[in-house]
N, C-alpha and C. Protein backbone atom coordinates (compact mmCIF):
# COMPACT_ATOMS: atom_id res chain seq x y z
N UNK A 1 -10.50 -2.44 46.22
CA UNK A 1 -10.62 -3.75 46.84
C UNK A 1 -12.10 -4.09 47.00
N UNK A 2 -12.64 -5.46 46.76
CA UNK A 2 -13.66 -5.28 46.37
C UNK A 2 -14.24 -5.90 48.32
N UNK A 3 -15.82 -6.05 48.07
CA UNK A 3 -15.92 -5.89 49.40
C UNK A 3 -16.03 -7.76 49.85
N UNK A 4 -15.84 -7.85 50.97
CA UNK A 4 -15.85 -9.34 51.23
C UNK A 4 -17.18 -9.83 51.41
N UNK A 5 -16.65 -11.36 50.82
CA UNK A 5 -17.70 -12.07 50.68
C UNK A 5 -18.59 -12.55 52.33
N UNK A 6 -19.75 -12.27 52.24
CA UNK A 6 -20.42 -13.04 53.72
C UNK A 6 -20.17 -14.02 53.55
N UNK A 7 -21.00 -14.50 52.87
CA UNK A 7 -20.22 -16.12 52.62
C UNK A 7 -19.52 -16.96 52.87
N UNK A 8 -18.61 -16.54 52.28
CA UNK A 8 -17.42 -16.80 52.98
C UNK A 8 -17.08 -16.56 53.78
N UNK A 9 -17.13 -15.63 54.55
CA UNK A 9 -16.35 -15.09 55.80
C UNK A 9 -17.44 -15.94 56.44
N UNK A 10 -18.33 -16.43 56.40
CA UNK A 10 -19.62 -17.22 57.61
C UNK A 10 -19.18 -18.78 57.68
N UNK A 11 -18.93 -19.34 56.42
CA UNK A 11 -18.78 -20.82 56.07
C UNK A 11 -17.73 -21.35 57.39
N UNK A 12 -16.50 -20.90 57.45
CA UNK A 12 -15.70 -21.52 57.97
C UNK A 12 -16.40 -21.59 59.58
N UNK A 13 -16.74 -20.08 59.82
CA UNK A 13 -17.39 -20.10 61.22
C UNK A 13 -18.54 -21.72 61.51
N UNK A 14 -19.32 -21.63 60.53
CA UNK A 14 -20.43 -22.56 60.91
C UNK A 14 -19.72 -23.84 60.46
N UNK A 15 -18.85 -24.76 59.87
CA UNK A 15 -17.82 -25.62 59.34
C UNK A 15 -17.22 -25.83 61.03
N UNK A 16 -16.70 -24.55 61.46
CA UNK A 16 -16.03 -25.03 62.88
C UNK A 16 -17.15 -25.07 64.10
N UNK A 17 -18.40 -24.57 64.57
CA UNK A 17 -19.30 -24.65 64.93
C UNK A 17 -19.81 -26.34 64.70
N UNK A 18 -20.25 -26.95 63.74
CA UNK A 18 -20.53 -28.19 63.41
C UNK A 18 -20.05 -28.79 63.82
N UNK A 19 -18.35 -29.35 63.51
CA UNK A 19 -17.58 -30.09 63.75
C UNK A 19 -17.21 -29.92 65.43
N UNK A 20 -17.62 -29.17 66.32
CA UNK A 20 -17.23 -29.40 67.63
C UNK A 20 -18.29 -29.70 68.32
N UNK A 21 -19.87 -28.90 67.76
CA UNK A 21 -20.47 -30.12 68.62
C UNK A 21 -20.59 -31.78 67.76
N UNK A 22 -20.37 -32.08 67.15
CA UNK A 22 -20.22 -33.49 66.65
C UNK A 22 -19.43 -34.14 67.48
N UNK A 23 -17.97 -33.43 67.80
CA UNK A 23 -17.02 -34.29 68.87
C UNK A 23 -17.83 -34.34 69.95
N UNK A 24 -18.79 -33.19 70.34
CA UNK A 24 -19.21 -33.05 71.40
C UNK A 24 -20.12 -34.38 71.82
N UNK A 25 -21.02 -34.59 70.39
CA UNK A 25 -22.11 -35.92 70.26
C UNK A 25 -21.33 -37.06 70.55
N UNK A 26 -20.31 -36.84 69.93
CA UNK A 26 -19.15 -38.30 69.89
C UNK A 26 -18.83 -38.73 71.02
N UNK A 27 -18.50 -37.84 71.94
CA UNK A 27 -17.90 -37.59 73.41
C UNK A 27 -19.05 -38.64 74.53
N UNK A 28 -20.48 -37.91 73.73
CA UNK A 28 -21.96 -38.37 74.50
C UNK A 28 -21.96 -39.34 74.15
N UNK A 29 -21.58 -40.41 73.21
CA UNK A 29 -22.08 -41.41 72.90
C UNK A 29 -20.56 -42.39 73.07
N UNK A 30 -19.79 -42.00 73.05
CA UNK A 30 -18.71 -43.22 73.33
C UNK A 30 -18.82 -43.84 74.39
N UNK A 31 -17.86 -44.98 74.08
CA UNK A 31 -18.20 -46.25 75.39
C UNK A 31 -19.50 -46.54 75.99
N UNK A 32 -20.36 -46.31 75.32
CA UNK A 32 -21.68 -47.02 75.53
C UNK A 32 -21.65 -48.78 75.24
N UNK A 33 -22.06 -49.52 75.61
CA UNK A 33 -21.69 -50.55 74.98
C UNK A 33 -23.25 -50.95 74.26
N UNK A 34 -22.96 -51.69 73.39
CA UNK A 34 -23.60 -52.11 72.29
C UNK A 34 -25.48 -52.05 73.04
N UNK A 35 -25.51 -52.88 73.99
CA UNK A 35 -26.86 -53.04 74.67
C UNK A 35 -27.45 -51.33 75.11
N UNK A 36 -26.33 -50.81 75.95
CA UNK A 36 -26.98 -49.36 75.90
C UNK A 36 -27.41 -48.59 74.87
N UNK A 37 -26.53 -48.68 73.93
CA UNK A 37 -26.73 -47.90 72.37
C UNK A 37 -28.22 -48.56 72.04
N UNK A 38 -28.79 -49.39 72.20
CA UNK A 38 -30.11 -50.08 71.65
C UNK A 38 -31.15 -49.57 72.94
N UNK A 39 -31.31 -49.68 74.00
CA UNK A 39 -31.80 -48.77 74.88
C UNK A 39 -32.74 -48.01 74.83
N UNK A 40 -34.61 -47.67 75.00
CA UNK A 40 -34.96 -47.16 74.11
C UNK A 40 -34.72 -46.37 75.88
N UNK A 41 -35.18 -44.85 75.65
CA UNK A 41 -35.09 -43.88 76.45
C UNK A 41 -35.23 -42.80 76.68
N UNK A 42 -35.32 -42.00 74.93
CA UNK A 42 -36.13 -41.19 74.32
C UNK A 42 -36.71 -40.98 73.87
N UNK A 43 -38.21 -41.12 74.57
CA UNK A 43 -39.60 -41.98 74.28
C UNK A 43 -39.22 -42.66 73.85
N UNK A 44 -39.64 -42.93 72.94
CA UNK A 44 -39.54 -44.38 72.04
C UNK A 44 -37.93 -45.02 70.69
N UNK A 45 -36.89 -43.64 71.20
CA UNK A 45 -36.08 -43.55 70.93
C UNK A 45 -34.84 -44.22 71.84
N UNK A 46 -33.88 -45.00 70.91
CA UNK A 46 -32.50 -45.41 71.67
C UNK A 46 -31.37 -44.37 70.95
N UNK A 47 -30.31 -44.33 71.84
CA UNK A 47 -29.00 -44.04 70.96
C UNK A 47 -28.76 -43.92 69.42
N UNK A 48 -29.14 -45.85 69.76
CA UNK A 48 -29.10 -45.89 67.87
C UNK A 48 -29.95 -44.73 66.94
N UNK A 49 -31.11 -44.92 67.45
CA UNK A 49 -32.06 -44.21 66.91
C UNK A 49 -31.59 -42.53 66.74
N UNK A 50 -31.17 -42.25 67.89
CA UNK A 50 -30.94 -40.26 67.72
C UNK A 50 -30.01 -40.43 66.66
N UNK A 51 -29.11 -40.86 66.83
CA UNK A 51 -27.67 -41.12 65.60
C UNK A 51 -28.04 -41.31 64.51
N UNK A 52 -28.89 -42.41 64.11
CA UNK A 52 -29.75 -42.32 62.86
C UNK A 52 -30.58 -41.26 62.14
N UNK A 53 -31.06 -40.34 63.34
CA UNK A 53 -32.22 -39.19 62.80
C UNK A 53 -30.79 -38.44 62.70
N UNK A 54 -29.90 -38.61 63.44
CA UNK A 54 -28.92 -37.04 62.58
C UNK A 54 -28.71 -37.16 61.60
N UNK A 55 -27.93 -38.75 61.27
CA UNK A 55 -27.86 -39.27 59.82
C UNK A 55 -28.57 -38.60 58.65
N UNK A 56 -29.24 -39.09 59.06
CA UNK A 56 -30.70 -38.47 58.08
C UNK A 56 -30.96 -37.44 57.67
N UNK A 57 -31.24 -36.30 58.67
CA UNK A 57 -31.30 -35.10 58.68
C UNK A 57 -29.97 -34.45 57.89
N UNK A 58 -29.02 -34.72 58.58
CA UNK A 58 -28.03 -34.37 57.78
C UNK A 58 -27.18 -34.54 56.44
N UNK A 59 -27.42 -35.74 56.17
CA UNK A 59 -27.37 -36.20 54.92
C UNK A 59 -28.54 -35.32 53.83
N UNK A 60 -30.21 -35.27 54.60
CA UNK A 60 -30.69 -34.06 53.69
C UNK A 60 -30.64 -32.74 53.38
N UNK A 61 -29.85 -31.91 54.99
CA UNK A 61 -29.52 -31.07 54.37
C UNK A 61 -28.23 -30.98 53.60
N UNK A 62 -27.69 -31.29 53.15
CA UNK A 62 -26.68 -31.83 52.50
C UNK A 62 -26.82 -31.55 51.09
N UNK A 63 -27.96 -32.90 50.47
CA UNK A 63 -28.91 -32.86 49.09
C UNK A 63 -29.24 -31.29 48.96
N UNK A 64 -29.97 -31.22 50.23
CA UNK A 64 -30.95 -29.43 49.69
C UNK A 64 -29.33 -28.50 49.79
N UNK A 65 -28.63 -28.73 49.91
CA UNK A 65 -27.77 -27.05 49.86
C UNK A 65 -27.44 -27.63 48.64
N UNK A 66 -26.92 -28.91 47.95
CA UNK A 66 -25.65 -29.08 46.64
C UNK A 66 -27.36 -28.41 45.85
N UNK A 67 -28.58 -28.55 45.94
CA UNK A 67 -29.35 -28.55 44.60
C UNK A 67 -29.34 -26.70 44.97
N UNK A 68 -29.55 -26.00 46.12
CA UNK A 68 -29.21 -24.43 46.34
C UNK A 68 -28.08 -24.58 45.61
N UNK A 69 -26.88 -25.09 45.28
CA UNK A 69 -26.04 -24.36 44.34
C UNK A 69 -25.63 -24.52 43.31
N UNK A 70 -26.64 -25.47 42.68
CA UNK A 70 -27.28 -25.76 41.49
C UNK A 70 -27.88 -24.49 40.95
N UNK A 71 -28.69 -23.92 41.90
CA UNK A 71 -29.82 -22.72 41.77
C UNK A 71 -31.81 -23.63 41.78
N UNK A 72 -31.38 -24.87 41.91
CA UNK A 72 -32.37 -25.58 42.38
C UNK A 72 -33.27 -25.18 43.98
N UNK A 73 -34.65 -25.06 43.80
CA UNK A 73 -35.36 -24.98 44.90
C UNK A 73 -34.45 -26.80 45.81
N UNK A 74 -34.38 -26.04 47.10
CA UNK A 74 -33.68 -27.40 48.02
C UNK A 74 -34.84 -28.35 48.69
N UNK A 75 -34.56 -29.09 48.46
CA UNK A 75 -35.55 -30.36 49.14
C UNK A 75 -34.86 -31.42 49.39
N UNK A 76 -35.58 -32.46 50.77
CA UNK A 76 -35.01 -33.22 51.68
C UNK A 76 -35.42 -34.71 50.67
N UNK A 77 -34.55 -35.49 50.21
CA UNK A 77 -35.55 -36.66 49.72
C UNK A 77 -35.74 -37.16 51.26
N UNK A 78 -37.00 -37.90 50.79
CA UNK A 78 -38.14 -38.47 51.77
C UNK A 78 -38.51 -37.80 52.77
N UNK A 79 -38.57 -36.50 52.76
CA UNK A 79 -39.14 -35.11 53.47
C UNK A 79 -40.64 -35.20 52.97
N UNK A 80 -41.66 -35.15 53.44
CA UNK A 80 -42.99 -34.86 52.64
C UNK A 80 -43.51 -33.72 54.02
N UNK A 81 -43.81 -32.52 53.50
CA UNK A 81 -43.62 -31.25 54.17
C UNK A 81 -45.06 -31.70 55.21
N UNK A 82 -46.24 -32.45 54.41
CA UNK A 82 -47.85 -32.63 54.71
C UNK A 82 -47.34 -33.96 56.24
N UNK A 83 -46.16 -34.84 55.92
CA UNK A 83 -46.38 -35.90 57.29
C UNK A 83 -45.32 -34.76 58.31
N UNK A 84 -44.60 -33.98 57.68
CA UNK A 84 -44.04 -33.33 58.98
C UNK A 84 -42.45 -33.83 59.28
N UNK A 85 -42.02 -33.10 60.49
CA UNK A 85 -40.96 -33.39 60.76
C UNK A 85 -40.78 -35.13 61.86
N UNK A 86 -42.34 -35.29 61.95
CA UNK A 86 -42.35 -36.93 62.87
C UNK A 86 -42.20 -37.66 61.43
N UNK A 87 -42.97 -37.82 60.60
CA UNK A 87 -43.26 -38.59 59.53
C UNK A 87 -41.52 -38.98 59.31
N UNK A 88 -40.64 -38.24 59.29
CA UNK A 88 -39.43 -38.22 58.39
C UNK A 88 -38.73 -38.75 59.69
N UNK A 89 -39.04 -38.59 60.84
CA UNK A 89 -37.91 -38.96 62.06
C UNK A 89 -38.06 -40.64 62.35
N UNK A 90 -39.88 -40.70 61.78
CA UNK A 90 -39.92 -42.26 62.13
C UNK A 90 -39.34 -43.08 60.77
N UNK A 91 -39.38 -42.67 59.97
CA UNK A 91 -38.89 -43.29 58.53
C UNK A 91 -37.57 -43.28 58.91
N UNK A 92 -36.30 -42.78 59.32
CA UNK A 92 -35.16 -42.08 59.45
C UNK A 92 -35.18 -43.33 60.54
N UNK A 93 -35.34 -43.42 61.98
CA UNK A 93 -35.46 -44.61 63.07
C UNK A 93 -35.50 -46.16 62.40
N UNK A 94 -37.22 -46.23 61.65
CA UNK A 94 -37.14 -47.21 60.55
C UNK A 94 -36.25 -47.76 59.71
N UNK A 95 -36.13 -47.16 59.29
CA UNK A 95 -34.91 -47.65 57.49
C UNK A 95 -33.64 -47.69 58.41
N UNK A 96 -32.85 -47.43 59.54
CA UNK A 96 -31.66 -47.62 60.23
C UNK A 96 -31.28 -48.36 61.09
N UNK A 97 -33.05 -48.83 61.75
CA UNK A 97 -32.75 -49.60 63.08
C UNK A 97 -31.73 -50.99 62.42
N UNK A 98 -32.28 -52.12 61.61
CA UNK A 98 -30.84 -53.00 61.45
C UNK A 98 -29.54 -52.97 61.28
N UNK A 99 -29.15 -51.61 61.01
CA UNK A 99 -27.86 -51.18 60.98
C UNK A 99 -26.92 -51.97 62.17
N UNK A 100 -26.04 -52.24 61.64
CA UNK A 100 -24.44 -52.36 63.05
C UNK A 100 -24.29 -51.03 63.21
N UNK A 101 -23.85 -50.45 64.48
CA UNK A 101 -23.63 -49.29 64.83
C UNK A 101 -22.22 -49.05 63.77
N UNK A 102 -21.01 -49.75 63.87
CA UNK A 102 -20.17 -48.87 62.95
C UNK A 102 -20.73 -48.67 61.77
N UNK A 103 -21.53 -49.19 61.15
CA UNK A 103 -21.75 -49.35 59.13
C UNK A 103 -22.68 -47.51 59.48
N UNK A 104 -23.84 -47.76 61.09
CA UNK A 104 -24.60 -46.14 61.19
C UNK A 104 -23.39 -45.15 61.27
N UNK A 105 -22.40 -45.20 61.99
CA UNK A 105 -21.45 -44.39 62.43
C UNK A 105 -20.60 -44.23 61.08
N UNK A 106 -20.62 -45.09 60.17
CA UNK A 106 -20.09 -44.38 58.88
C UNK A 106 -20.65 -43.90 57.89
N UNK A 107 -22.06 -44.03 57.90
CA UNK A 107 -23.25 -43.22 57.58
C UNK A 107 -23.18 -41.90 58.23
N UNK A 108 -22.87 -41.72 59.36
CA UNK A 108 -22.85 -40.63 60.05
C UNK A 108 -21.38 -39.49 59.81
N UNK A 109 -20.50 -40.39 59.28
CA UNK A 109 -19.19 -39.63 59.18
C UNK A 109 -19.49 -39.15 57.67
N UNK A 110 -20.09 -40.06 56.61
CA UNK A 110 -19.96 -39.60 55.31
C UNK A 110 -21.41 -38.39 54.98
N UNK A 111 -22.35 -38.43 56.11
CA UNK A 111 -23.32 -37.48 55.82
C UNK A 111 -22.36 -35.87 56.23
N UNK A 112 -21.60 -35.94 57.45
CA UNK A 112 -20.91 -35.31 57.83
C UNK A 112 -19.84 -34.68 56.72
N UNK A 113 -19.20 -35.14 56.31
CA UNK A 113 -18.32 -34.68 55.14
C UNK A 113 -18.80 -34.20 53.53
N UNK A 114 -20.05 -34.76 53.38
CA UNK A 114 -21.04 -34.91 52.23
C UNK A 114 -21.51 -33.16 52.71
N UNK A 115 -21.85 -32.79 54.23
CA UNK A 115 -22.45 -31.62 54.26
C UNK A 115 -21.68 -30.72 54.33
N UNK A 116 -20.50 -31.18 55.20
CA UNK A 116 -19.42 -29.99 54.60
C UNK A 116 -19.01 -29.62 53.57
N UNK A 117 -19.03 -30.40 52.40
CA UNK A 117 -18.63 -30.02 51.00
C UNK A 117 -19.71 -29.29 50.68
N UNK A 118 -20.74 -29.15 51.15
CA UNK A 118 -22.00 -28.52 50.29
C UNK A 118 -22.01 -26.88 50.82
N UNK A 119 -21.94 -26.87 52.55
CA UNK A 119 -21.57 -25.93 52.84
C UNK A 119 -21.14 -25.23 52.04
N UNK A 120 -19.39 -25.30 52.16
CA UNK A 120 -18.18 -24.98 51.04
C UNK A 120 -18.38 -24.49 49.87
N UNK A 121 -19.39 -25.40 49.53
CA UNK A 121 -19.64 -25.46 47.57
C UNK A 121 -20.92 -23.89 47.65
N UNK A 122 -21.23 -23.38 48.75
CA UNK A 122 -22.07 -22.01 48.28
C UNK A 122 -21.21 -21.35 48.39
N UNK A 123 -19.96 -21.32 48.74
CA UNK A 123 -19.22 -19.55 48.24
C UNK A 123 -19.03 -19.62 46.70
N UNK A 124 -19.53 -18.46 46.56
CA UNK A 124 -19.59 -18.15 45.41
C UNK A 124 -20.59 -18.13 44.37
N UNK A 125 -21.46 -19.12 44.96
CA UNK A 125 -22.70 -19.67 44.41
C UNK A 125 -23.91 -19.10 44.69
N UNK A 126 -24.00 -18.54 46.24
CA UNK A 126 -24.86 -18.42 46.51
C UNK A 126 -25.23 -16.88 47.00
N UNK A 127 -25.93 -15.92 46.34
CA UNK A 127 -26.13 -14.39 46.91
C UNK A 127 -26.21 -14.39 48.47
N UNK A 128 -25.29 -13.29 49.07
CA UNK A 128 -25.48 -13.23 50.51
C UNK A 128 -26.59 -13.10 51.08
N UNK A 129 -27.47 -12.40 50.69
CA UNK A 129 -29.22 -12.29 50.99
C UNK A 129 -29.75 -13.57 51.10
N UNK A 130 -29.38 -14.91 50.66
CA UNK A 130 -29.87 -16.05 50.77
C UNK A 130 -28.76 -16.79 51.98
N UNK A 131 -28.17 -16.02 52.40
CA UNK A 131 -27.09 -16.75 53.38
C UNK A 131 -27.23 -16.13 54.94
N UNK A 132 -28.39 -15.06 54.89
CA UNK A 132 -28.39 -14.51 55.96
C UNK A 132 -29.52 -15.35 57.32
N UNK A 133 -28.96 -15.16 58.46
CA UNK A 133 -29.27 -15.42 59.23
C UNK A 133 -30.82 -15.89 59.57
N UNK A 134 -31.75 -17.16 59.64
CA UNK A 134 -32.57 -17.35 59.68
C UNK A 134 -33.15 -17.42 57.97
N UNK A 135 -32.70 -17.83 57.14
CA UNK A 135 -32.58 -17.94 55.91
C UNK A 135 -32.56 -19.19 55.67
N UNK A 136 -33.03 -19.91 54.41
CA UNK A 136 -32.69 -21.80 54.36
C UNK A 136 -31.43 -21.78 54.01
N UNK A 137 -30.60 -21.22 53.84
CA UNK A 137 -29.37 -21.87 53.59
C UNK A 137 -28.78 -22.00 54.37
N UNK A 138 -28.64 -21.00 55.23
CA UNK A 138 -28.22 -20.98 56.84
C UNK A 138 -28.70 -21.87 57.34
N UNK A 139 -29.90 -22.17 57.66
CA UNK A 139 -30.45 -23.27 58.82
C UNK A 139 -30.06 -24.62 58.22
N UNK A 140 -29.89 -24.75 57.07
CA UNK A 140 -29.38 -25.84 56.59
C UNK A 140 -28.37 -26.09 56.75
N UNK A 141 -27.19 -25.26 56.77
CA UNK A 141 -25.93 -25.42 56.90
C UNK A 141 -24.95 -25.65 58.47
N UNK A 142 -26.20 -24.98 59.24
CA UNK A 142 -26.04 -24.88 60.48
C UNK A 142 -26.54 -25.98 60.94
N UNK A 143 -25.73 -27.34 61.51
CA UNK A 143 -25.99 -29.01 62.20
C UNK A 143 -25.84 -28.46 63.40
N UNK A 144 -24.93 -27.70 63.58
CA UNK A 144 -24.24 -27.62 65.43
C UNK A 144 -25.58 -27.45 66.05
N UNK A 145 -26.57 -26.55 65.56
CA UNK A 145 -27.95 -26.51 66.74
C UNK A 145 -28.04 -27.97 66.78
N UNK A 146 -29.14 -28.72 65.97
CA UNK A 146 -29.54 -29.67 65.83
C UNK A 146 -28.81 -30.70 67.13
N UNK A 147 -27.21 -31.10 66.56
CA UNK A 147 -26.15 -32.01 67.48
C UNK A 147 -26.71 -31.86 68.71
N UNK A 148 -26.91 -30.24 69.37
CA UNK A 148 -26.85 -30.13 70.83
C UNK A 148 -27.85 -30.24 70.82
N UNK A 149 -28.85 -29.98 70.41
CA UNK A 149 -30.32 -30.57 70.94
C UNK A 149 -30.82 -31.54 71.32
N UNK A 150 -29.41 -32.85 70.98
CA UNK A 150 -29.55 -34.14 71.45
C UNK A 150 -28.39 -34.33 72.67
N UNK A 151 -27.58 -33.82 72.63
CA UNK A 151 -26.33 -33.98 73.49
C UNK A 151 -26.99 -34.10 74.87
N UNK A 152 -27.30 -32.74 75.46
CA UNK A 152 -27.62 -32.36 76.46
C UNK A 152 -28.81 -34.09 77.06
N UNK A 153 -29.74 -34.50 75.95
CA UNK A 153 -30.66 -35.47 77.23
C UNK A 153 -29.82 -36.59 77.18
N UNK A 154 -28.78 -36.79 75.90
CA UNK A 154 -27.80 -38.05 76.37
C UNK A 154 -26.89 -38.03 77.42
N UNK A 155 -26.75 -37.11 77.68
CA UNK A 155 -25.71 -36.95 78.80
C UNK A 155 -26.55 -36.70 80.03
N UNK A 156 -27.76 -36.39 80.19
CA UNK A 156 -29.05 -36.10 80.91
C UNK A 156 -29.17 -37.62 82.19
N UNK A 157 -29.49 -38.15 80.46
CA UNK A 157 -29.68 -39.84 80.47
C UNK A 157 -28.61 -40.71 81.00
N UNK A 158 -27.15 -40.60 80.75
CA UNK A 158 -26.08 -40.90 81.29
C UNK A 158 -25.70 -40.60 82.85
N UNK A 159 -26.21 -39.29 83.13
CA UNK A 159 -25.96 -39.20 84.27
C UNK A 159 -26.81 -39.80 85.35
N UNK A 160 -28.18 -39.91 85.21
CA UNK A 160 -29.34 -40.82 85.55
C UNK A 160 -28.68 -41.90 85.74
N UNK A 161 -28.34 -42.52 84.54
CA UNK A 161 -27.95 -44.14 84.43
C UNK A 161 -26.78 -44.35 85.30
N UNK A 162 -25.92 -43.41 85.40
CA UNK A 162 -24.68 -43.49 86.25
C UNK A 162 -23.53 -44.45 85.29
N UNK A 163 -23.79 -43.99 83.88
CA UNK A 163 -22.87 -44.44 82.84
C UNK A 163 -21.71 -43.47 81.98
């Protein structure tokens, strides 16, 4: 019997990890009404805005795992490593703010499903040594940190607001 795949045996874990803090984000951000969602409040950030940088973020890691199982070096389009992780958060804020929140929120569902397939798409693809812990494929694959790193000041912020 041959020996099991990490890989695999990790995917589903981080697949169910993702998807609960997302409900969790979902949870933070429902029934806001339209004026709160615009709100700026994190620094210079609203609702709209965090929702948009997940967008973003997640939609690139997304790109960088399908080109990892290509066997392609992974890269974020409109990542430029020299402006940083601000450079890409204000571009990400930028290019989204006119959005209607549902057209962002289905940006947000299809980056979501776009990254789970990519996930998915490394078993098999990808040597376990490149899947291990603190590794780019891992940190890429892994959203659930990211989600809660915003949860916690929206709900921070909510409770402040008494909303």
């Amino acid at each position: 019997m041959p020996d099991p795949d990490p890989v695999a045996e990790a995917v589903p874990r981080i697949i169910e990890a993702n998807q609960a803090a997302r409900a969790e984000l979902m949870e933070a951000v429902d029934a806001l009404s339209p004026e709160r969602r615009q709100e700026r409040w994190f620094g210079e950030w609203s609702i709209h805005d965090v929702i948009a940088h997940l967008y973003e973020w997640q939609n690139g890691y997304a790109h960088a795992l399908e080109r990892m199982a290509r066997g392609e070096r992974p890269e974020i389009p409109d990542y430029d490593p020299q402006g940083g992780d601000d450079a890409f958060n204000a571009l990400a804020s930028e290019r989204n703010r006119h959005l209607p929140w549902e057209e962002l929120m289905a940006h947000l569902r299809a980056a979501r499903e776009r990254h789970e397939a990519a996930v998915k798409n490394l078993v098999g693809r990808l040597p376990a040594e490149r899947f291990e812990e603190g590794r780019t494929a891992r940190n890429l694959s892994d959203t659930a940190g990211h989600d809660r790193e915003h949860i916690e000041p929206i709900l921070q912020w909510r409770r402040e607001q008494q909303i």
